[in-house]
C-alpha atoms as a PDB file:
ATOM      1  CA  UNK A   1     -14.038  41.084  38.720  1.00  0.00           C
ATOM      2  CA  UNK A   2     -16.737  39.221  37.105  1.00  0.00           C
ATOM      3  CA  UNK A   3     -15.750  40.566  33.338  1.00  0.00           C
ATOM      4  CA  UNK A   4     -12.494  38.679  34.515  1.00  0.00           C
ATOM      5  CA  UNK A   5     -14.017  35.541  35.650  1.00  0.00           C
ATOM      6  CA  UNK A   6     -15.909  35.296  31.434  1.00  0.00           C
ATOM      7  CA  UNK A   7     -13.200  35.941  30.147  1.00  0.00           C
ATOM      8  CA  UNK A   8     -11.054  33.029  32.143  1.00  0.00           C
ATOM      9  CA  UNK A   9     -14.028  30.693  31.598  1.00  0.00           C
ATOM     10  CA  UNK A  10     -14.272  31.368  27.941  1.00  0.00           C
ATOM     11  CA  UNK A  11     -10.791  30.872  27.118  1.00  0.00           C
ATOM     12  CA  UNK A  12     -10.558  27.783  29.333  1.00  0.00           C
ATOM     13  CA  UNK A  13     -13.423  26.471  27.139  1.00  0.00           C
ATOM     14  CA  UNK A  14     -11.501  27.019  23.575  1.00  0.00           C
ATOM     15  CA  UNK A  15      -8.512  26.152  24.967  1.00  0.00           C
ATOM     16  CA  UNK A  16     -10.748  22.974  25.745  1.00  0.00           C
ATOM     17  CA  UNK A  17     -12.093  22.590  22.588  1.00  0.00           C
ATOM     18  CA  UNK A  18      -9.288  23.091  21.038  1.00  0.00           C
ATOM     19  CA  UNK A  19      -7.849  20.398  22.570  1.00  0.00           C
ATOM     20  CA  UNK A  20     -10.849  18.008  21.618  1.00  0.00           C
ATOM     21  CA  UNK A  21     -11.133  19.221  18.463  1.00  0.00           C
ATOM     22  CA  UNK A  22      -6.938  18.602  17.658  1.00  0.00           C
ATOM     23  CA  UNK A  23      -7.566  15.434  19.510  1.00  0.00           C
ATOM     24  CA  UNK A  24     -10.211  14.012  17.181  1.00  0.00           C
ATOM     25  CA  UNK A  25      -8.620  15.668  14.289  1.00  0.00           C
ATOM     26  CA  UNK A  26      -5.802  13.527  14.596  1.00  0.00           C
ATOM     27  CA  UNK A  27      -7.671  10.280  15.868  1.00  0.00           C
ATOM     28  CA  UNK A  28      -9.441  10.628  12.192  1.00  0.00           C
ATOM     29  CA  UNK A  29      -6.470  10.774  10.219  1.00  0.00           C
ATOM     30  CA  UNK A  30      -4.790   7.935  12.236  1.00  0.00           C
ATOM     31  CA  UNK A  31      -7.901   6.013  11.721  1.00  0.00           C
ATOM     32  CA  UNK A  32      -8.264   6.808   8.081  1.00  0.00           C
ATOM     33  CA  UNK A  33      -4.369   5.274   7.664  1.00  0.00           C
ATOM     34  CA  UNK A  34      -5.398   2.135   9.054  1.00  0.00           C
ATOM     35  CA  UNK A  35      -8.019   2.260   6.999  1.00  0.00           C
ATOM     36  CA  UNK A  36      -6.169   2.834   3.974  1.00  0.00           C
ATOM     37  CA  UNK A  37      -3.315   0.225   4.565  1.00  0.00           C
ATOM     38  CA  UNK A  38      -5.935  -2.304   5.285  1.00  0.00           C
ATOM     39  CA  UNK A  39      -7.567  -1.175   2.343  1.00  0.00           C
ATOM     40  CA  UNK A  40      -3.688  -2.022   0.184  1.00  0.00           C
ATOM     41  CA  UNK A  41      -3.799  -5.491   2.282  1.00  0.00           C
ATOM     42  CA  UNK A  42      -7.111  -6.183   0.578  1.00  0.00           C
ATOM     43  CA  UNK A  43      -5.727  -5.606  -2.894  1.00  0.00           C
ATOM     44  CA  UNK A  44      -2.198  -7.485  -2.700  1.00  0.00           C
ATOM     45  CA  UNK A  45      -3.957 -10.103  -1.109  1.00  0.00           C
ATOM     46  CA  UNK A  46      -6.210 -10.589  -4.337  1.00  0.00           C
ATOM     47  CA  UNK A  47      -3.725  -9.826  -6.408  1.00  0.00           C
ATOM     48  CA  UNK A  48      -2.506 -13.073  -4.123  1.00  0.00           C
ATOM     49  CA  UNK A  49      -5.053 -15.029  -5.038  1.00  0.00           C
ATOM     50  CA  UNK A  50      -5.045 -14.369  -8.542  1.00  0.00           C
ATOM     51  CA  UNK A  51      -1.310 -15.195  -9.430  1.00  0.00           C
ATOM     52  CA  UNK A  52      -1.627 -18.806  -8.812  1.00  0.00           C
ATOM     53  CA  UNK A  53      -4.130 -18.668 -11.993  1.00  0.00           C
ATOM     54  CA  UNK A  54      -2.354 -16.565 -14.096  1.00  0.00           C
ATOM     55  CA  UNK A  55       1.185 -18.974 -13.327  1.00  0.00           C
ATOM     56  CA  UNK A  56      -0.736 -22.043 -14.232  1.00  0.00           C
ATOM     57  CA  UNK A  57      -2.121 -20.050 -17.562  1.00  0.00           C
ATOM     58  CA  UNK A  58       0.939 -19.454 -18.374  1.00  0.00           C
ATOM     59  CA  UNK A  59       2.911 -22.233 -17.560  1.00  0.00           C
ATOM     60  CA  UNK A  60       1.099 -24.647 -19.719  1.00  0.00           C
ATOM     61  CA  UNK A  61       2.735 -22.529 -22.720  1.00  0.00           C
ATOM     62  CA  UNK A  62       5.920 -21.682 -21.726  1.00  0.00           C
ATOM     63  CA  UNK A  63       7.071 -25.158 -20.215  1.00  0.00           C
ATOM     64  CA  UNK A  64      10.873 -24.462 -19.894  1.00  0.00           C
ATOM     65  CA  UNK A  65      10.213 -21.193 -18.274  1.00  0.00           C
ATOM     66  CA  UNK A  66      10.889 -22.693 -14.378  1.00  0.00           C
ATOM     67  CA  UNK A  67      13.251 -19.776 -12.833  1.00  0.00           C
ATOM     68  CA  UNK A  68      10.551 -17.283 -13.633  1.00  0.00           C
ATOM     69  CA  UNK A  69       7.527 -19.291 -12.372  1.00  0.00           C
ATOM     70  CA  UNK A  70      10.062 -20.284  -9.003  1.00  0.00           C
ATOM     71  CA  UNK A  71      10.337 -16.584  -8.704  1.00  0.00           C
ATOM     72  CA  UNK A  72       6.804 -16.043  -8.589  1.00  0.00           C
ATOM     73  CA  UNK A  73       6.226 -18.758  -6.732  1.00  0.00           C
ATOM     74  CA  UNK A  74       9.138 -16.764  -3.949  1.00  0.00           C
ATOM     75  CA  UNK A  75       7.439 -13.721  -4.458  1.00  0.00           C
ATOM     76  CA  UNK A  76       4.067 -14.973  -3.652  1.00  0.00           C
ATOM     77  CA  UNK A  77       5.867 -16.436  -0.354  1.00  0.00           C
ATOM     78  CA  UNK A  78       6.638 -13.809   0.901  1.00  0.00           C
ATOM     79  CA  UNK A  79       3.393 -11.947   0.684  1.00  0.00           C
ATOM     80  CA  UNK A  80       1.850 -14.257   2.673  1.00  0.00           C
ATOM     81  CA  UNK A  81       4.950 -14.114   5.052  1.00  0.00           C
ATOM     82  CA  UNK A  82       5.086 -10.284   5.700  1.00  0.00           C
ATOM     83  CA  UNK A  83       4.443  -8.563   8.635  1.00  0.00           C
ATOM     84  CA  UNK A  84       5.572  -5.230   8.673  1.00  0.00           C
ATOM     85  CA  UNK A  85       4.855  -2.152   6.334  1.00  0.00           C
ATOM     86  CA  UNK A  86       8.467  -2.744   5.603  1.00  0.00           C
ATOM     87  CA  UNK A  87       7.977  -6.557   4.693  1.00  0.00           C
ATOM     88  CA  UNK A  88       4.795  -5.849   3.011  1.00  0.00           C
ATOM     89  CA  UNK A  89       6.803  -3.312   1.081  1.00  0.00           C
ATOM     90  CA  UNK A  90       9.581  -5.590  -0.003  1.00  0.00           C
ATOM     91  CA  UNK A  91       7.295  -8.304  -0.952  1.00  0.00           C
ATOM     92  CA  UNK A  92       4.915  -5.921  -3.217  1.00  0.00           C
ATOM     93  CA  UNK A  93       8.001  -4.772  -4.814  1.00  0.00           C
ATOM     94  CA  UNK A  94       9.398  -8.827  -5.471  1.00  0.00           C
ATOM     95  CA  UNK A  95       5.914  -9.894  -6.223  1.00  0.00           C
ATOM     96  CA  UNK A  96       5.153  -6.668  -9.195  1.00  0.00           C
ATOM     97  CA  UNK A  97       9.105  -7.449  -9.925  1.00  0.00           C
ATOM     98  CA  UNK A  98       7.876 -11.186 -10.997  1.00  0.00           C
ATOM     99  CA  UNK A  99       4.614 -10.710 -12.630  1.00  0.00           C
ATOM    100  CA  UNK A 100       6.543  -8.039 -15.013  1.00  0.00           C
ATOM    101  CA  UNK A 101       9.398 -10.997 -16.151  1.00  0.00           C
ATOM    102  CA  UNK A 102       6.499 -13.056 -16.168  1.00  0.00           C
ATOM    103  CA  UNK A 103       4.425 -10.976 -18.403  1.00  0.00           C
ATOM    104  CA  UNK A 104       7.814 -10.355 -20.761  1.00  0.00           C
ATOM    105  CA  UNK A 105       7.797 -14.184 -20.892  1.00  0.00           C
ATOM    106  CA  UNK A 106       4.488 -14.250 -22.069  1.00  0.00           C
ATOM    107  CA  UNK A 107       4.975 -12.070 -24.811  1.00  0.00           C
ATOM    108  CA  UNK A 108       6.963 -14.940 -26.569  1.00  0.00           C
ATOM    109  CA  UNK A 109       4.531 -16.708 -27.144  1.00  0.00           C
ATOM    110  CA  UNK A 110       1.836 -15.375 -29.323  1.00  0.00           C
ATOM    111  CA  UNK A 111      -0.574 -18.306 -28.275  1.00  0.00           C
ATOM    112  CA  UNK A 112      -0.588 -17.541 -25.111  1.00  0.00           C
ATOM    113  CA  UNK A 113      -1.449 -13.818 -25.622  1.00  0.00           C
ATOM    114  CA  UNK A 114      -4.508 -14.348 -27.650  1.00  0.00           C
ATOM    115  CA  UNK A 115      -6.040 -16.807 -24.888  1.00  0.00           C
ATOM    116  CA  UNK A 116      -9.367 -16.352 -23.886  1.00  0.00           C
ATOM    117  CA  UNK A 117      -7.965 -16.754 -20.289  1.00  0.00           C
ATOM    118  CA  UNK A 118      -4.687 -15.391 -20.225  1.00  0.00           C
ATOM    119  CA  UNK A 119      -6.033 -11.943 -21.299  1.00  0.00           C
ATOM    120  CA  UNK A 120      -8.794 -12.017 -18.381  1.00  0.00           C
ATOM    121  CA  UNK A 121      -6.408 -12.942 -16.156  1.00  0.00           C
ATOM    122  CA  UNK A 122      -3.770 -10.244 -17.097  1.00  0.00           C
ATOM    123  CA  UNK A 123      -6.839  -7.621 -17.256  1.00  0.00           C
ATOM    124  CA  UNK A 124      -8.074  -8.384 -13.776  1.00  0.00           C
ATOM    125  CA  UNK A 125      -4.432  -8.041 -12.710  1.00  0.00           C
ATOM    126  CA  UNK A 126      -3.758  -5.144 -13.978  1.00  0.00           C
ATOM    127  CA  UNK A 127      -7.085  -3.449 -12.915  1.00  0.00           C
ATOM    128  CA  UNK A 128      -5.663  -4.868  -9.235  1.00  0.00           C
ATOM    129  CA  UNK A 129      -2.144  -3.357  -9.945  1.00  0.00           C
ATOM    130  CA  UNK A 130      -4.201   0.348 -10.971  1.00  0.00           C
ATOM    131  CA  UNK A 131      -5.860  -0.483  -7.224  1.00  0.00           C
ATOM    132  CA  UNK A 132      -3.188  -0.547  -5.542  1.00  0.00           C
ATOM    133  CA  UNK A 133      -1.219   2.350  -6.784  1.00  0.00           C
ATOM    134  CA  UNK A 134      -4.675   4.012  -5.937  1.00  0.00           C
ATOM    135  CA  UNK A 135      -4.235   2.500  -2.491  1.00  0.00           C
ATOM    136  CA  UNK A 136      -0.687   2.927  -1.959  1.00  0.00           C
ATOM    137  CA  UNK A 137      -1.383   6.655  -2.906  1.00  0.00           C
ATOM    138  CA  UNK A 138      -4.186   7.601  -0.643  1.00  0.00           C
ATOM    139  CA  UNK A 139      -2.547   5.777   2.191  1.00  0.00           C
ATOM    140  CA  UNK A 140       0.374   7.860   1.605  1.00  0.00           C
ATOM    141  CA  UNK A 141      -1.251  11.714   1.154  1.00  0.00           C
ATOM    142  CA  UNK A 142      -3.323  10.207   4.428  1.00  0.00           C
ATOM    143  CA  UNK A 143       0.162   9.317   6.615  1.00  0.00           C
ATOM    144  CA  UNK A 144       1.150  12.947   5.097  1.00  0.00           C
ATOM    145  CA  UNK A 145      -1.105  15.042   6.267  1.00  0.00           C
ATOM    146  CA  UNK A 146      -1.477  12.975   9.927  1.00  0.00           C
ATOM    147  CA  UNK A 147       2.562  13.177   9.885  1.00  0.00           C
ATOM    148  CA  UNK A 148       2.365  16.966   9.387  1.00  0.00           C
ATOM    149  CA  UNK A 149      -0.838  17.358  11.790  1.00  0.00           C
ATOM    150  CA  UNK A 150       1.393  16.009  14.689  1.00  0.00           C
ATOM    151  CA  UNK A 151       4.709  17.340  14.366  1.00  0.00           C
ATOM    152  CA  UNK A 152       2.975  21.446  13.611  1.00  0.00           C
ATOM    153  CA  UNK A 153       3.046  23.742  16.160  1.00  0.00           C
ATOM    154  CA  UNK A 154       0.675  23.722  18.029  1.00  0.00           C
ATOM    155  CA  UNK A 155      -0.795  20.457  17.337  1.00  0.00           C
ATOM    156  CA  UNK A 156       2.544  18.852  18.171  1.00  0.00           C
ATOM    157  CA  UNK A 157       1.578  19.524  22.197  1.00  0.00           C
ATOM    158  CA  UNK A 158      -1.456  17.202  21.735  1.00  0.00           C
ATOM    159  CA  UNK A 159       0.046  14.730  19.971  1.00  0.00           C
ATOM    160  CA  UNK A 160       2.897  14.565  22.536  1.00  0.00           C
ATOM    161  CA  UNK A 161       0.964  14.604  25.185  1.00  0.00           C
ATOM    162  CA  UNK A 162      -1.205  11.365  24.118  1.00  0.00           C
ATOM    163  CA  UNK A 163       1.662   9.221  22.365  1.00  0.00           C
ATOM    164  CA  UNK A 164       0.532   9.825  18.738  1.00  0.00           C
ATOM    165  CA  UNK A 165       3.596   8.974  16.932  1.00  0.00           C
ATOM    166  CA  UNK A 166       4.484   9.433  12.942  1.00  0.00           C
ATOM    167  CA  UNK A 167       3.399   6.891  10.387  1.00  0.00           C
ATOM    168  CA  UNK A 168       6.075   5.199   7.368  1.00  0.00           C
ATOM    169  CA  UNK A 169       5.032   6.101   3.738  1.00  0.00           C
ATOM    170  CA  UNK A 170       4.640   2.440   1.567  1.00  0.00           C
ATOM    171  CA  UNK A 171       7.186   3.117  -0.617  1.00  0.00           C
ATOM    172  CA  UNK A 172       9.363   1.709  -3.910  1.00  0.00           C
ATOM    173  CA  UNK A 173      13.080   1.181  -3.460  1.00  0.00           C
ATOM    174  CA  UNK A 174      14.433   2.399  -7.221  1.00  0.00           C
ATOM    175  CA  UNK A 175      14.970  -1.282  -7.821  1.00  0.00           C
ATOM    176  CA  UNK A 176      11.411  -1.870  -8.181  1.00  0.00           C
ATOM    177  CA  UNK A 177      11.252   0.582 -11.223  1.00  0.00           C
ATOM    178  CA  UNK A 178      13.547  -0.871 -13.216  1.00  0.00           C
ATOM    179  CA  UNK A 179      12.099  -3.075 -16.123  1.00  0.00           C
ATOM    180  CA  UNK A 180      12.507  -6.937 -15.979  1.00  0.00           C
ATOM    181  CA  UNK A 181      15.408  -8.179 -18.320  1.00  0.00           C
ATOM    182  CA  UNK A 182      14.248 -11.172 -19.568  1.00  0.00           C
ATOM    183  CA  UNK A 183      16.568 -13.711 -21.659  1.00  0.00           C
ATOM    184  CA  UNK A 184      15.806 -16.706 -23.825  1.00  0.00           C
END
């Protein structure tokens, strides 16, 4: 009888620290997601900061360029609008959508390209842009493999039981891929 009662305690302690250990486990991961979005936040929100500059670069060449800087200008709007991954999403996508036309624009104008300014600008934002992909990509394989931690057998029972629920990948709609036609 007391071989029995070891052998009940022991697996009452893995099944224990099992638990713990699956409950942690996916605590971590949901932690490092946050961390990671906040982390893509950080970088739109100086990529934010930097397009003003970069518009007002470029707009002193390219005077009778207004749709394009308007649609910046929109885009920019709506980054500091959204709220949701979703929103966010949309508004990375109409934001990288406008600095491409705007970049297209400013390869009219060989002046412009060879400023001292304009070239820092454009290198800082594209250093940001190589950020965020970074970003956007971590955050992803991160919401992946907390996504597949909860819904695996048997991890799924812990993640049921405490409300852990699946994440949304930051995505690109195929729009967002397409290159900018720009006309003069």
């Amino acid at each position: 009888m007391d071989i029995i009662m070891w052998v009940v305690i022991i697996a009452i302690l893995l099944i224990v620290l099992w638990l713990v250990w699956t409950y942690n486990g996916l605590i971590s991961l949901r932690l490092r997601a946050d961390n990671a979005l906040s982390q893509i936040d950080i970088m739109m929100t100086k990529r934010f900061d930097l397009v003003p500059n970069l518009v007002a670069t470029v707009k002193g060449y390219a005077k009778h360029e207004r749709e394009v800087f308007e649609n910046v200008t929109k885009a920019r709007a709506a980054m500091a609008n959204a709220g949701t991954l979703d929103e966010k999403a949309a508004a990375n996508r109409m934001l990288t959508k406008a600095l491409k036309t705007l970049f297209a624009v400013a390869e009219a104008y060989p002046a412009l390209r060879a400023n001292e300014n304009f070239i820092k600008l454009q290198d800082e934002l594209s250093h940001l842009e190589e950020q965020i992909a970074y970003s956007r990509s971590f955050y992803n394989d991160t919401v992946q493999m907390y996504n597949t931690k909860i819904q695996v057998f048997p991890d799924s029972f812990v993640a049921g039981t405490f409300g852990f629920k699946t994440r949304d990948f930051f995505g690109a709609v195929a729009k967002a891929k397409e290159v900018p036609k720009v006309e003069f």
